[in-house]
N, C-alpha and C. Protein backbone atom coordinates (compact mmCIF):
# COMPACT_ATOMS: atom_id res chain seq x y z
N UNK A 1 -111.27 -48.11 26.32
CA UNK A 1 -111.27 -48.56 24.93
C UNK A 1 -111.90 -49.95 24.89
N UNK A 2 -112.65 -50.33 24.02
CA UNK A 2 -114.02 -51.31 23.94
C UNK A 2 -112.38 -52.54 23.31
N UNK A 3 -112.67 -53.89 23.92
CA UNK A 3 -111.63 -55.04 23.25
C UNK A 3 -112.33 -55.21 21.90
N UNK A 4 -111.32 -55.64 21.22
CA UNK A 4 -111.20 -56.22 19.82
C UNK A 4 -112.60 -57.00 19.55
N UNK A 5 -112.90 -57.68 20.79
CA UNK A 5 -114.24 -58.87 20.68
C UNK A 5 -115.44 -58.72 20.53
N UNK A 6 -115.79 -57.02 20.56
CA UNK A 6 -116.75 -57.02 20.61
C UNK A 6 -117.47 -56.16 22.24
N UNK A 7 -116.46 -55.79 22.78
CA UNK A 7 -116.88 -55.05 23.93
C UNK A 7 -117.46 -53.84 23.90
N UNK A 8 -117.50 -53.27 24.81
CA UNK A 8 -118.61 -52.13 25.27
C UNK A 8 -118.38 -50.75 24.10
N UNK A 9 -117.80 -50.39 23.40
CA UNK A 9 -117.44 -49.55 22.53
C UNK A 9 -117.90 -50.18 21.34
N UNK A 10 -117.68 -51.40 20.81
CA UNK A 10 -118.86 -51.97 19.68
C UNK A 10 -120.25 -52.26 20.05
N UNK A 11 -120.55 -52.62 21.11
CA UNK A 11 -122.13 -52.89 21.52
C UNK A 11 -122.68 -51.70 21.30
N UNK A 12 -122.24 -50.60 21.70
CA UNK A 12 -122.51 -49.27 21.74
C UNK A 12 -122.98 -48.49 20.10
N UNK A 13 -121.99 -48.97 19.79
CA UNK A 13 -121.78 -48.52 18.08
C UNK A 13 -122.80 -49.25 17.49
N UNK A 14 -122.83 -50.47 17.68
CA UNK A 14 -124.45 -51.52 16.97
C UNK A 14 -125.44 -50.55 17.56
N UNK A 15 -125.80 -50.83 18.93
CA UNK A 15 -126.79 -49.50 19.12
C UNK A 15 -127.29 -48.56 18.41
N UNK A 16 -126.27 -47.69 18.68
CA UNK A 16 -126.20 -46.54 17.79
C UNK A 16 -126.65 -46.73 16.11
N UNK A 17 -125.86 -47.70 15.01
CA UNK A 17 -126.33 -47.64 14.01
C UNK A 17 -128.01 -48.53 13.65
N UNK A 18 -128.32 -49.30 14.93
CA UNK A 18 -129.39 -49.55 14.96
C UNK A 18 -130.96 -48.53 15.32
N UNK A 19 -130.64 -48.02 16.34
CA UNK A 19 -131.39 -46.56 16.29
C UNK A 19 -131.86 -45.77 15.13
N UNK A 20 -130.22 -45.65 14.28
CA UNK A 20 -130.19 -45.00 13.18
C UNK A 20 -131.60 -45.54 12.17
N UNK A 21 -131.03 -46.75 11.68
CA UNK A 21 -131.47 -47.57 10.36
C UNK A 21 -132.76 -48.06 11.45
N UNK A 22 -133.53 -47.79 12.30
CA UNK A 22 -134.82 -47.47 13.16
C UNK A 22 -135.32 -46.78 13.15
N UNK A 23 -134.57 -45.51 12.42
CA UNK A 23 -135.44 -44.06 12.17
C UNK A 23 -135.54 -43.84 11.30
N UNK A 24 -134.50 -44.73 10.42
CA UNK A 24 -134.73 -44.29 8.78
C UNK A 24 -135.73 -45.15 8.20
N UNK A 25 -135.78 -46.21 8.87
CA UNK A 25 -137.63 -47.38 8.28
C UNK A 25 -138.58 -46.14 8.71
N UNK A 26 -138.42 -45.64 10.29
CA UNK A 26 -140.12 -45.29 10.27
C UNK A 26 -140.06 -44.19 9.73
N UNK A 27 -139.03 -42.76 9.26
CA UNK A 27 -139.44 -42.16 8.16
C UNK A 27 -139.64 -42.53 7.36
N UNK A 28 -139.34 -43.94 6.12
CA UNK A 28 -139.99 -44.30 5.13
C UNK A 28 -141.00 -45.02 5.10
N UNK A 29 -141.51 -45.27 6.21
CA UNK A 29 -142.71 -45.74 6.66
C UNK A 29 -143.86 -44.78 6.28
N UNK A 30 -143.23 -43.67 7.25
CA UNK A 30 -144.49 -42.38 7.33
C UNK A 30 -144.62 -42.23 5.89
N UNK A 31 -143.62 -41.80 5.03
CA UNK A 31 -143.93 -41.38 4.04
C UNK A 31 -144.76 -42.56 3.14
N UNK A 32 -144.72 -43.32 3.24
CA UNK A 32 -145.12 -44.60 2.71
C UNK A 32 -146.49 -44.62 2.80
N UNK A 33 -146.97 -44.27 4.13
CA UNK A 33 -148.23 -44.66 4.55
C UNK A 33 -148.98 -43.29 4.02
N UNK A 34 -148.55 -42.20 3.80
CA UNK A 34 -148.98 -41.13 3.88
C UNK A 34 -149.11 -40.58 2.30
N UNK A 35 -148.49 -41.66 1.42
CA UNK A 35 -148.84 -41.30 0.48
C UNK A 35 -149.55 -43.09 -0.40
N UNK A 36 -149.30 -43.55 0.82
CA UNK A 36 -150.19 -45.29 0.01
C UNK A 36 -151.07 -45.56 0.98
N UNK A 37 -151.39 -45.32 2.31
CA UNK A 37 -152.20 -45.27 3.25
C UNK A 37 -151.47 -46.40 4.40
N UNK A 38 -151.47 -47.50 4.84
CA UNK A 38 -151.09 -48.46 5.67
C UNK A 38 -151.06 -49.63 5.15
N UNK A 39 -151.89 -50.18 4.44
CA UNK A 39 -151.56 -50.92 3.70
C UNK A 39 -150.91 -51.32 2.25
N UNK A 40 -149.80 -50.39 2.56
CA UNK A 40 -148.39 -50.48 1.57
C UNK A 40 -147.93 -51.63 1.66
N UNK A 41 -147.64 -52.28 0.47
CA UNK A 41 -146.60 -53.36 1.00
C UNK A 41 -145.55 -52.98 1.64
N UNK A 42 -144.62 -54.32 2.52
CA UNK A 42 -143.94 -53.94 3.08
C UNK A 42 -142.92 -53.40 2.23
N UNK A 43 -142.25 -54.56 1.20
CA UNK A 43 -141.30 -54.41 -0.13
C UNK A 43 -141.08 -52.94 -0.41
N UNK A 44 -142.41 -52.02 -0.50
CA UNK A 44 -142.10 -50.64 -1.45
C UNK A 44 -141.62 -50.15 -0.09
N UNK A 45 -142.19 -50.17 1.48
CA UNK A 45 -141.15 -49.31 2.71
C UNK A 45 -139.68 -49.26 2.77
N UNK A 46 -139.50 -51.04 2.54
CA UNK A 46 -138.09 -51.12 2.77
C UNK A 46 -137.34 -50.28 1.25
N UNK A 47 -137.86 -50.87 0.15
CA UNK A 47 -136.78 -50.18 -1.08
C UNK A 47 -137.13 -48.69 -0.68
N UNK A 48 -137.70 -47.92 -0.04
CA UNK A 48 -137.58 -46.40 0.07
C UNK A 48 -136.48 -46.06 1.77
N UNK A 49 -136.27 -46.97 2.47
CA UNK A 49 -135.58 -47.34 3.52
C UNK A 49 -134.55 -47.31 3.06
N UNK A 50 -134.20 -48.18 1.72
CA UNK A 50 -132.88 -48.89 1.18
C UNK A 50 -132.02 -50.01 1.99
N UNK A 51 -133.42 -51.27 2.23
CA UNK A 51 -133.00 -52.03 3.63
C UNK A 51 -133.83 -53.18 2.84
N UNK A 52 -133.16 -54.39 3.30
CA UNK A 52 -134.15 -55.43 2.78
C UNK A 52 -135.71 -55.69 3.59
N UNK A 53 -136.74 -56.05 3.39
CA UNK A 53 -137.97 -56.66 3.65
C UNK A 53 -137.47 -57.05 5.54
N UNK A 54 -136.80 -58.19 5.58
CA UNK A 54 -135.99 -59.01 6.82
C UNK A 54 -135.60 -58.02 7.41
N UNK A 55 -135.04 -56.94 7.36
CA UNK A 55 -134.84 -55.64 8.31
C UNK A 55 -136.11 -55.58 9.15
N UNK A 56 -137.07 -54.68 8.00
CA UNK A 56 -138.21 -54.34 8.55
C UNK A 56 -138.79 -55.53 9.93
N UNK A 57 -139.02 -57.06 9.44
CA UNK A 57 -140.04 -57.47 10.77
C UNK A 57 -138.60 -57.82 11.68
N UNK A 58 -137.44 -57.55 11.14
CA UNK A 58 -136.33 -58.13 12.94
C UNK A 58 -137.05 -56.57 13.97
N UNK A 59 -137.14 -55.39 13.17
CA UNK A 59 -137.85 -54.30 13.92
C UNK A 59 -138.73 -54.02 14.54
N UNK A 60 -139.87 -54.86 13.20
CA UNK A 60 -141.39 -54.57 13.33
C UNK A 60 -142.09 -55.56 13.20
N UNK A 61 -142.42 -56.89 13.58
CA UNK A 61 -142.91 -58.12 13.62
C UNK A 61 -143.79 -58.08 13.07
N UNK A 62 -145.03 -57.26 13.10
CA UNK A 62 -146.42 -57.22 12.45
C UNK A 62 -146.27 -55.60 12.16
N UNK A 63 -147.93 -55.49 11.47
CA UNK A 63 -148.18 -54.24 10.48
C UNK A 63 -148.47 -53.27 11.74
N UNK A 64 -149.20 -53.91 13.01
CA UNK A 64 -149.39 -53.06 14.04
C UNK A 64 -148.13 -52.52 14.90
N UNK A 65 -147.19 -53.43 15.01
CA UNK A 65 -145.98 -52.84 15.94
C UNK A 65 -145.50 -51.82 15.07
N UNK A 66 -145.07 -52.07 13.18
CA UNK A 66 -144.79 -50.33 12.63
C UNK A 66 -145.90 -49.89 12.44
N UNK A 67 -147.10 -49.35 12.77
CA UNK A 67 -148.03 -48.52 12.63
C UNK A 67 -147.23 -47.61 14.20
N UNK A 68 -147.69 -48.39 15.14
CA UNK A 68 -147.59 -47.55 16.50
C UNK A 68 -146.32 -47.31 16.73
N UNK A 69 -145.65 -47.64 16.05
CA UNK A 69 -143.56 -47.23 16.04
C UNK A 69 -144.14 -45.66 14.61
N UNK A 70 -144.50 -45.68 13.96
CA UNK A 70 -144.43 -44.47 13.57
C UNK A 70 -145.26 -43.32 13.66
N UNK A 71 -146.36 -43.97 14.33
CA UNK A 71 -147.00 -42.95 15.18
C UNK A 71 -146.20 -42.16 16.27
N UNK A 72 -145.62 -43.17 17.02
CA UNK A 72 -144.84 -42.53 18.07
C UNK A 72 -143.59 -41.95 17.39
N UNK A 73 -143.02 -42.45 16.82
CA UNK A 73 -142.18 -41.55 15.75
C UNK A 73 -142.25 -40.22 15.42
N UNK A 74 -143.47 -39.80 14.79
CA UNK A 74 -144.05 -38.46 14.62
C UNK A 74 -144.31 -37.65 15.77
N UNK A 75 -145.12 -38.34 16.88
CA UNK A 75 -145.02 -37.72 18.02
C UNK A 75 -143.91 -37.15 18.89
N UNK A 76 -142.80 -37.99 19.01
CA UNK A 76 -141.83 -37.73 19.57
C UNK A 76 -141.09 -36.72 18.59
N UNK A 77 -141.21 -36.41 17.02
CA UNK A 77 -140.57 -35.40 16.46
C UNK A 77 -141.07 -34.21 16.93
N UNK A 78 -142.39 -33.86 16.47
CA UNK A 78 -143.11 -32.76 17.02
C UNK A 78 -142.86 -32.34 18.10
N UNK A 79 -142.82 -33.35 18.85
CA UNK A 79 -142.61 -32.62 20.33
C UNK A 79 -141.20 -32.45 20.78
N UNK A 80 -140.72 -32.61 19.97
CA UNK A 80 -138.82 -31.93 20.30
C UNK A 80 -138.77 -30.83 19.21
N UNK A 81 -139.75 -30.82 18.74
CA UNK A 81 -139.21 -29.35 17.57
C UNK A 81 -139.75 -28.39 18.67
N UNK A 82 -140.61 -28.76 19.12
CA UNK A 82 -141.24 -27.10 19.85
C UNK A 82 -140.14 -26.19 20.75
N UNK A 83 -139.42 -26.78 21.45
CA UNK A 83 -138.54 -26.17 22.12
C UNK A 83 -137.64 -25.67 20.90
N UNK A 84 -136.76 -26.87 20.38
CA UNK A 84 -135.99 -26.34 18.99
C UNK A 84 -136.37 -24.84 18.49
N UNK A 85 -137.84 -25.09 17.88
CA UNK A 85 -138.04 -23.93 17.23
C UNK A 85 -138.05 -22.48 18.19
N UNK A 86 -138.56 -22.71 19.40
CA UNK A 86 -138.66 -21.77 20.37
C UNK A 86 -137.36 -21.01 19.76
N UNK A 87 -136.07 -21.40 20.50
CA UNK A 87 -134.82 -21.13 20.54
C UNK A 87 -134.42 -20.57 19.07
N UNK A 88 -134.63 -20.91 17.75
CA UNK A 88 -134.45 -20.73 16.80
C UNK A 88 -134.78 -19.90 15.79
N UNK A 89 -135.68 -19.04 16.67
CA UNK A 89 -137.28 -18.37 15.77
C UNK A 89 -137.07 -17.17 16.24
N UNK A 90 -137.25 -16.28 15.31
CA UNK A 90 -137.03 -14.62 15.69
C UNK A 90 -137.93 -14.38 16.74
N UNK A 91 -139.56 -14.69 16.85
CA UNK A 91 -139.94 -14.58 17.89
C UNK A 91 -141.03 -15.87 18.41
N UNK A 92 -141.46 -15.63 19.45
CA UNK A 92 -142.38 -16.91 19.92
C UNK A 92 -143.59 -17.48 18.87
N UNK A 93 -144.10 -15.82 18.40
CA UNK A 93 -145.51 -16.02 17.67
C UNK A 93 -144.74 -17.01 16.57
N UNK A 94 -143.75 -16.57 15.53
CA UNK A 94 -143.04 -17.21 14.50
C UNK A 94 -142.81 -19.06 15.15
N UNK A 95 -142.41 -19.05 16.03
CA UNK A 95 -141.72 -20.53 16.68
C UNK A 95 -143.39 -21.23 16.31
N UNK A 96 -144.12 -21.05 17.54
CA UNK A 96 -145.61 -21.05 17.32
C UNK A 96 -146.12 -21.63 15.83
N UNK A 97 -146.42 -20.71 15.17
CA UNK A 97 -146.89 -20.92 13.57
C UNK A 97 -146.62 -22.07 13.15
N UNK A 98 -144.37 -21.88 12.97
CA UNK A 98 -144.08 -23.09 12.43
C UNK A 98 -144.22 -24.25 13.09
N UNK A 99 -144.59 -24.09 14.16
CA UNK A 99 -144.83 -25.80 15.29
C UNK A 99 -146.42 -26.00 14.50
N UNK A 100 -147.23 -25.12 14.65
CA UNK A 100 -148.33 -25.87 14.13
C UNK A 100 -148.31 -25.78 12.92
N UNK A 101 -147.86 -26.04 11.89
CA UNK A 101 -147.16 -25.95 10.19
C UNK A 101 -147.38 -27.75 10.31
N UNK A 102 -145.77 -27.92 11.65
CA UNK A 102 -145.46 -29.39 11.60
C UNK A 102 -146.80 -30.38 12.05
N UNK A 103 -147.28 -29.59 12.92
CA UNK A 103 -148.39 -30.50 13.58
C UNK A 103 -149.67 -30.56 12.45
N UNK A 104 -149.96 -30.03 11.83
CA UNK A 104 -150.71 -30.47 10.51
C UNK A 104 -149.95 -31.42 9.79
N UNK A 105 -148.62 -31.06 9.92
CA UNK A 105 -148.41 -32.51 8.49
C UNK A 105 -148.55 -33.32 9.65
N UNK A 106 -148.31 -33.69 10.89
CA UNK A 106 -148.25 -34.56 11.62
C UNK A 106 -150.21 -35.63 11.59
N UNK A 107 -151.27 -34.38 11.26
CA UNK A 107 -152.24 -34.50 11.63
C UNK A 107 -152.74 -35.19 10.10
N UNK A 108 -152.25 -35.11 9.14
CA UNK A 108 -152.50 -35.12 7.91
C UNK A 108 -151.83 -36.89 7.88
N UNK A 109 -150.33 -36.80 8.28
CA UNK A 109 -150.55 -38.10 8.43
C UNK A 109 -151.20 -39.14 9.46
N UNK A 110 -151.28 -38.70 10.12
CA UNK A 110 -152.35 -39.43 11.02
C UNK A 110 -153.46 -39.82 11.00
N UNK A 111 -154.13 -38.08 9.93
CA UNK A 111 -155.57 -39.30 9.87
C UNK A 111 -155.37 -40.52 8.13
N UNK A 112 -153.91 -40.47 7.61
CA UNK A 112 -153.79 -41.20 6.93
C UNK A 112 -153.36 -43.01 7.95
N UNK A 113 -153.26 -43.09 8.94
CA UNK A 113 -153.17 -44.03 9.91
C UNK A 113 -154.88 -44.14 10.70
N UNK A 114 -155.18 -43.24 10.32
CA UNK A 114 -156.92 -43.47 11.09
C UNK A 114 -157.50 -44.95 11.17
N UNK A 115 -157.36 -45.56 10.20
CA UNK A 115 -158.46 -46.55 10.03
C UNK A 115 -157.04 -47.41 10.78
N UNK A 116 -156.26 -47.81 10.58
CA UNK A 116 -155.43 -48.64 11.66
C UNK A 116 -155.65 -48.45 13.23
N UNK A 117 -155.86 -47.21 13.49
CA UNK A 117 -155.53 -46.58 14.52
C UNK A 117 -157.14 -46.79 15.32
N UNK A 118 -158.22 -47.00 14.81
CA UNK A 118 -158.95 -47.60 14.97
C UNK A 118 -159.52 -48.88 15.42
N UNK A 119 -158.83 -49.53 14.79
CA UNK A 119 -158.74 -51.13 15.03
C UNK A 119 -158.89 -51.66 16.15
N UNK A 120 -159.26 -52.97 16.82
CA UNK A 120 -159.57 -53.49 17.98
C UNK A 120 -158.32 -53.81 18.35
N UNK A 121 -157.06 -53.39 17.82
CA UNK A 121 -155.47 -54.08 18.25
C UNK A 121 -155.00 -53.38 19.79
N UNK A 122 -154.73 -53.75 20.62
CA UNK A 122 -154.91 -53.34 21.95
C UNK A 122 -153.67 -52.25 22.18
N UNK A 123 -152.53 -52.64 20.94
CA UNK A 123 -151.37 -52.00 20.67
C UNK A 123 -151.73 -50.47 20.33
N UNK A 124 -153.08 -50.51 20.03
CA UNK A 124 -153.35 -48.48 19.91
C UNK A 124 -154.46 -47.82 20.95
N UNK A 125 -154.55 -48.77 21.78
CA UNK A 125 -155.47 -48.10 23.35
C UNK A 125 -154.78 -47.02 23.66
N UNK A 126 -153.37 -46.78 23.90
CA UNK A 126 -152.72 -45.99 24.85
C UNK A 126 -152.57 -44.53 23.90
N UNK A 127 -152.36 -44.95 22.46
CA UNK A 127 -151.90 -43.60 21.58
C UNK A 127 -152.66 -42.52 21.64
N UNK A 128 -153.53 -41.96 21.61
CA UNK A 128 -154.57 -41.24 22.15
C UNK A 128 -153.75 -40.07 23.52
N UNK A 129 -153.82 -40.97 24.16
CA UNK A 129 -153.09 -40.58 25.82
C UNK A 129 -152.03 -40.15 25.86
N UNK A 130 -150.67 -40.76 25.08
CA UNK A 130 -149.56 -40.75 24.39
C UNK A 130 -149.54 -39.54 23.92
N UNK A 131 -150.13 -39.48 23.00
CA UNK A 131 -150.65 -38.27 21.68
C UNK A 131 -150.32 -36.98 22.96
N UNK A 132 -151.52 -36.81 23.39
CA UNK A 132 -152.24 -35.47 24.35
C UNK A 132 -150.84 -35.17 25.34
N UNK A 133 -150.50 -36.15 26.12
CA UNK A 133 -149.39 -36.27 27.02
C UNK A 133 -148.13 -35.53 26.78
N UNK A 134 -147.85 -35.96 25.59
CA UNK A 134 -146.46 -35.35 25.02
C UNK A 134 -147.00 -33.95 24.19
N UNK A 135 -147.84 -34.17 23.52
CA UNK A 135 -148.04 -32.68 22.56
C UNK A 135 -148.49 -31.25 22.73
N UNK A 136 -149.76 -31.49 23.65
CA UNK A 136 -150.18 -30.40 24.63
C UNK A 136 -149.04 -29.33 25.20
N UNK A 137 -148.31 -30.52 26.36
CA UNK A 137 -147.86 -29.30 27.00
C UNK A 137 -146.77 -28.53 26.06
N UNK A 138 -146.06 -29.33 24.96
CA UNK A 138 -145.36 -28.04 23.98
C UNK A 138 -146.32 -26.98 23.56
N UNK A 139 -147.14 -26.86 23.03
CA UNK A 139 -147.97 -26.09 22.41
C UNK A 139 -148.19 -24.93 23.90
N UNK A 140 -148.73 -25.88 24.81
CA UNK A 140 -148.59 -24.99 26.39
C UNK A 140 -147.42 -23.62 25.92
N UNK A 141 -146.83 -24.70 26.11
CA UNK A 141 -145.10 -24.01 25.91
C UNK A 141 -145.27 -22.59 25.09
N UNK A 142 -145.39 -23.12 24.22
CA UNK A 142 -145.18 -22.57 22.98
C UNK A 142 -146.59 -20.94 23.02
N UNK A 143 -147.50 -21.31 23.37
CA UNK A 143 -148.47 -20.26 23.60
C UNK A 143 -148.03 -19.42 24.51
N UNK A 144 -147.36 -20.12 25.78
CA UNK A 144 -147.47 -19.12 27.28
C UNK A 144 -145.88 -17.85 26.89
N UNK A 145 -145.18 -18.79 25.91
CA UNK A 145 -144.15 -17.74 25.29
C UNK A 145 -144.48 -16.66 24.35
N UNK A 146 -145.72 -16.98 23.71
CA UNK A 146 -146.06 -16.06 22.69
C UNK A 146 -147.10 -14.84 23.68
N UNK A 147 -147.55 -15.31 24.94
CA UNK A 147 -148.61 -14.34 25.30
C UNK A 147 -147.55 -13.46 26.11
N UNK A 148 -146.71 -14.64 27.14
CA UNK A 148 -145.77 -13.39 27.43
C UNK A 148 -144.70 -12.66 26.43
N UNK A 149 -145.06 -12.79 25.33
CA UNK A 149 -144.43 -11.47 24.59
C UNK A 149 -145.52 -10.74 23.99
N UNK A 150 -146.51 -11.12 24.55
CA UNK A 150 -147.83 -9.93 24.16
C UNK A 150 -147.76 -9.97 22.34
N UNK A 151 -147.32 -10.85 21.86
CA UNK A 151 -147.90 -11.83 20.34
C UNK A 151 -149.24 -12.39 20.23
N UNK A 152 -149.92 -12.54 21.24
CA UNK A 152 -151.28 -13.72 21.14
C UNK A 152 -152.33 -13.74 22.22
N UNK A 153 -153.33 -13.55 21.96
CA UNK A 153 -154.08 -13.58 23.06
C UNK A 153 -153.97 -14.61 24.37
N UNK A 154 -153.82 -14.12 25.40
CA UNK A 154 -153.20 -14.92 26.52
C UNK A 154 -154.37 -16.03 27.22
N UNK A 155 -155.79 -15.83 26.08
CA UNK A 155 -156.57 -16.93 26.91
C UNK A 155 -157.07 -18.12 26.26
N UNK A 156 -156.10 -18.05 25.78
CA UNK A 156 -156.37 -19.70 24.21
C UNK A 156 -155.27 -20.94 24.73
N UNK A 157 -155.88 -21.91 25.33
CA UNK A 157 -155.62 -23.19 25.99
C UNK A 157 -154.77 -23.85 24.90
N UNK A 158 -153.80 -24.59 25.03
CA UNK A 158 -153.46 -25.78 23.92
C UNK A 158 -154.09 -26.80 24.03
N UNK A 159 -155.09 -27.17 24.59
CA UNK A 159 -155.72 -28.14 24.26
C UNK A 159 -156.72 -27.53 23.10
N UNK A 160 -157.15 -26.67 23.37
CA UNK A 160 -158.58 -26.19 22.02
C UNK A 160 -157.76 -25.74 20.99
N UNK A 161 -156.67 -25.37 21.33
CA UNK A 161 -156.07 -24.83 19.49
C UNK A 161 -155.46 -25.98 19.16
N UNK A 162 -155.11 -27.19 19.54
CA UNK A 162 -154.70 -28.26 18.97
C UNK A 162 -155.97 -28.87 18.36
N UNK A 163 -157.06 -29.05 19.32
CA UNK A 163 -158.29 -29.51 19.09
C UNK A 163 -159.22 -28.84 17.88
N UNK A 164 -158.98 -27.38 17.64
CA UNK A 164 -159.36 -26.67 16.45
C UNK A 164 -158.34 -26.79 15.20
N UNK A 165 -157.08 -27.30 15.61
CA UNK A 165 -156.31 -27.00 14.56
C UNK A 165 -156.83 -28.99 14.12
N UNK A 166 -156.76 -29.92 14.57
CA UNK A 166 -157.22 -31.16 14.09
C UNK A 166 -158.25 -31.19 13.50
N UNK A 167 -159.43 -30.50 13.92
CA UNK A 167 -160.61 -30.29 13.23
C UNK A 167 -160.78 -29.81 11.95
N UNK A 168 -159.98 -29.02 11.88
CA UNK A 168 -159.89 -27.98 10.29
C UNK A 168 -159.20 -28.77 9.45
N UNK A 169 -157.99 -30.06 10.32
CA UNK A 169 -157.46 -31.13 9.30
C UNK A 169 -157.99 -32.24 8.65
N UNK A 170 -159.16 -32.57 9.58
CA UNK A 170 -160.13 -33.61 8.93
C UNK A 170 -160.87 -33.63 7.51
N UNK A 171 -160.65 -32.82 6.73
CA UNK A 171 -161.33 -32.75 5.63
C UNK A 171 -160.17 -33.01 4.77
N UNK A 172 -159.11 -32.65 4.99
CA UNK A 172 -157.80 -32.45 4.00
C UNK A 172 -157.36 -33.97 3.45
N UNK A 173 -157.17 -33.68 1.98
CA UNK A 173 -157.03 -34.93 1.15
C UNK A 173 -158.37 -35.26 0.21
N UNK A 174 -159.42 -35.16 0.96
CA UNK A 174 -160.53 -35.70 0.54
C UNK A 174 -161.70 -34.80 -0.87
N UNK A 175 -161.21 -33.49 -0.27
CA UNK A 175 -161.54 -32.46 -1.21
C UNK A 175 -160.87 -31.47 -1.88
N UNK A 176 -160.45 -31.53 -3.09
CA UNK A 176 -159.61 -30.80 -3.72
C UNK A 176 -159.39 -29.58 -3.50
N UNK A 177 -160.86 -28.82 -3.35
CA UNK A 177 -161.07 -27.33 -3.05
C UNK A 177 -160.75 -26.97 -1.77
N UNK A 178 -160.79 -28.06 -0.41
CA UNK A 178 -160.89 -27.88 0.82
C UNK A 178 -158.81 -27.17 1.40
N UNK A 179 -158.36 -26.63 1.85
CA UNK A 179 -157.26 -26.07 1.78
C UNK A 179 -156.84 -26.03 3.46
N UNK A 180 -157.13 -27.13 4.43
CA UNK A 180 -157.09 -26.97 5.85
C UNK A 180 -155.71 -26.10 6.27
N UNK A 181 -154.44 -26.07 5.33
CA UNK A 181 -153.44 -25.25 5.83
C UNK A 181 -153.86 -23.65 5.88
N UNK A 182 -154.51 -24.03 4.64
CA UNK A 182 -154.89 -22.31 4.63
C UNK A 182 -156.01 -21.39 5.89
N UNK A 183 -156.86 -23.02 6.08
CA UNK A 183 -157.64 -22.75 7.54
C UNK A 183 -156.87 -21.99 8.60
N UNK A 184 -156.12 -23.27 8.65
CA UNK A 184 -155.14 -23.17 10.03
C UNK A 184 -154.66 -22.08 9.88
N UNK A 185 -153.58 -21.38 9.13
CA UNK A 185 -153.36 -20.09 9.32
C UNK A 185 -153.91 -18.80 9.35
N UNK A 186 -155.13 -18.82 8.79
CA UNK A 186 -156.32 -17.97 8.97
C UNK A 186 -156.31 -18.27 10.88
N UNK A 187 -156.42 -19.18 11.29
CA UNK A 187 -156.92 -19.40 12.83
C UNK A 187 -155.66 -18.87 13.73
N UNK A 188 -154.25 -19.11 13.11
CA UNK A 188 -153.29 -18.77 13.74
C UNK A 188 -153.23 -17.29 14.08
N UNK A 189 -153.49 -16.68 12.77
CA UNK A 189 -153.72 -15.48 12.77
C UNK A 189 -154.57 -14.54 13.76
N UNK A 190 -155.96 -15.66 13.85
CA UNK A 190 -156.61 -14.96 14.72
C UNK A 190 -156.00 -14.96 16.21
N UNK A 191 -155.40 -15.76 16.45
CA UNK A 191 -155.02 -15.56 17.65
C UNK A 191 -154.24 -14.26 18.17
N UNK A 192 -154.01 -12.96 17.60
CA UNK A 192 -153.07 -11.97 17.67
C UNK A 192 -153.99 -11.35 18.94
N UNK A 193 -153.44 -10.54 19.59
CA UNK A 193 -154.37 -9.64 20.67
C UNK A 193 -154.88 -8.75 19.30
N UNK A 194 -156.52 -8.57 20.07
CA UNK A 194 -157.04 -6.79 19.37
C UNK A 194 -156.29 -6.00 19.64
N UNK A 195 -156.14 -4.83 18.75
CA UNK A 195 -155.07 -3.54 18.92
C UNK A 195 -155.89 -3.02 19.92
């Protein structure tokens, strides 16, 4: 049992609700950025946080430390749903789909972080690497389950269907008519074996 003063059972608990109110900025971050681009004020993140301004930089000191805190944010979601969904999903092909569902909005906000993500800030050299490192091998995952249930053709890499599914996202936002979800599932589709 943690003492009255402040011992190991309250340190723990600060932790903990710090993590918390750490995940709840960079979801209102993402959403922030993804529907104001990156240069949101800070003011409108935090009132969608429900945290004062002074929260945000004790977290995030500059605009680059929360850019690459919610990049990695998104990354690290995606890549814990894939297993999730595995387990959760009537079958692999289904788990599959909805992982790349998430990884478009993931891609959608991202290239709403593009032009940050760009930048000469040395704080986004590694994201790239980051990115591929963690996301790939779910999708791995996630394919080598769908071929061994004879759902999907067994010779489509996750690197090129991530790499085709980003490609078909690059237009999205920009053209009204352009419909990249609707791409993507056209492409998902193709992936079925020929009868």
């Amino acid at each position: 049992m943690g003492a009255p003063d402040g011992g190991p059972q309250t340190s723990a608990r600060k932790r903990a609700d710090a993590r918390r109110n750490e995940q709840s900025l960079l979801d209102a971050a993402a959403a922030a950025f993804l529907d104001a681009g990156v240069d949101v004020p800070v003011r409108d993140i935090a009132t969608r946080a429900g945290v004062g301004v002074g929260t945000i930089y004790r977290h995030f000191p500059t605009r680059a430390d929360l850019v690459v805190a919610v990049y990695r944010h998104q990354v690290e979601a995606c890549a814990e749903a894939g297993p999730t969904l595995l387990e959760a999903s009537d079958t692999p092909y289904a788990a599959l789909a909805q992982w790349i569902d998430l990884f478009v909005d993931f891609l959608v906000t991202k290239h709403g972080l593009a032009e940050a993500l760009q930048s000469d800030d040395t704080a986004f050299e590694a994201l790239h690497a980051y990115f591929l490192d963690r996301l790939v091998p779910v999708c791995a995952r996630l394919l080598d389950a769908a071929a061994t249930a004879g759902e999907v053709r067994p010779d489509v890499a996750a690197y090129e269907l991530m790499r085709g599914v980003g490609n078909l996202c690059i237009g999205a936002g920009r053209d009204p008519r352009y419909e990249a979800r609707r791409l993507v599932e056209l492409l998902i589709a193709g992936l079925r074996p020929n009868p």
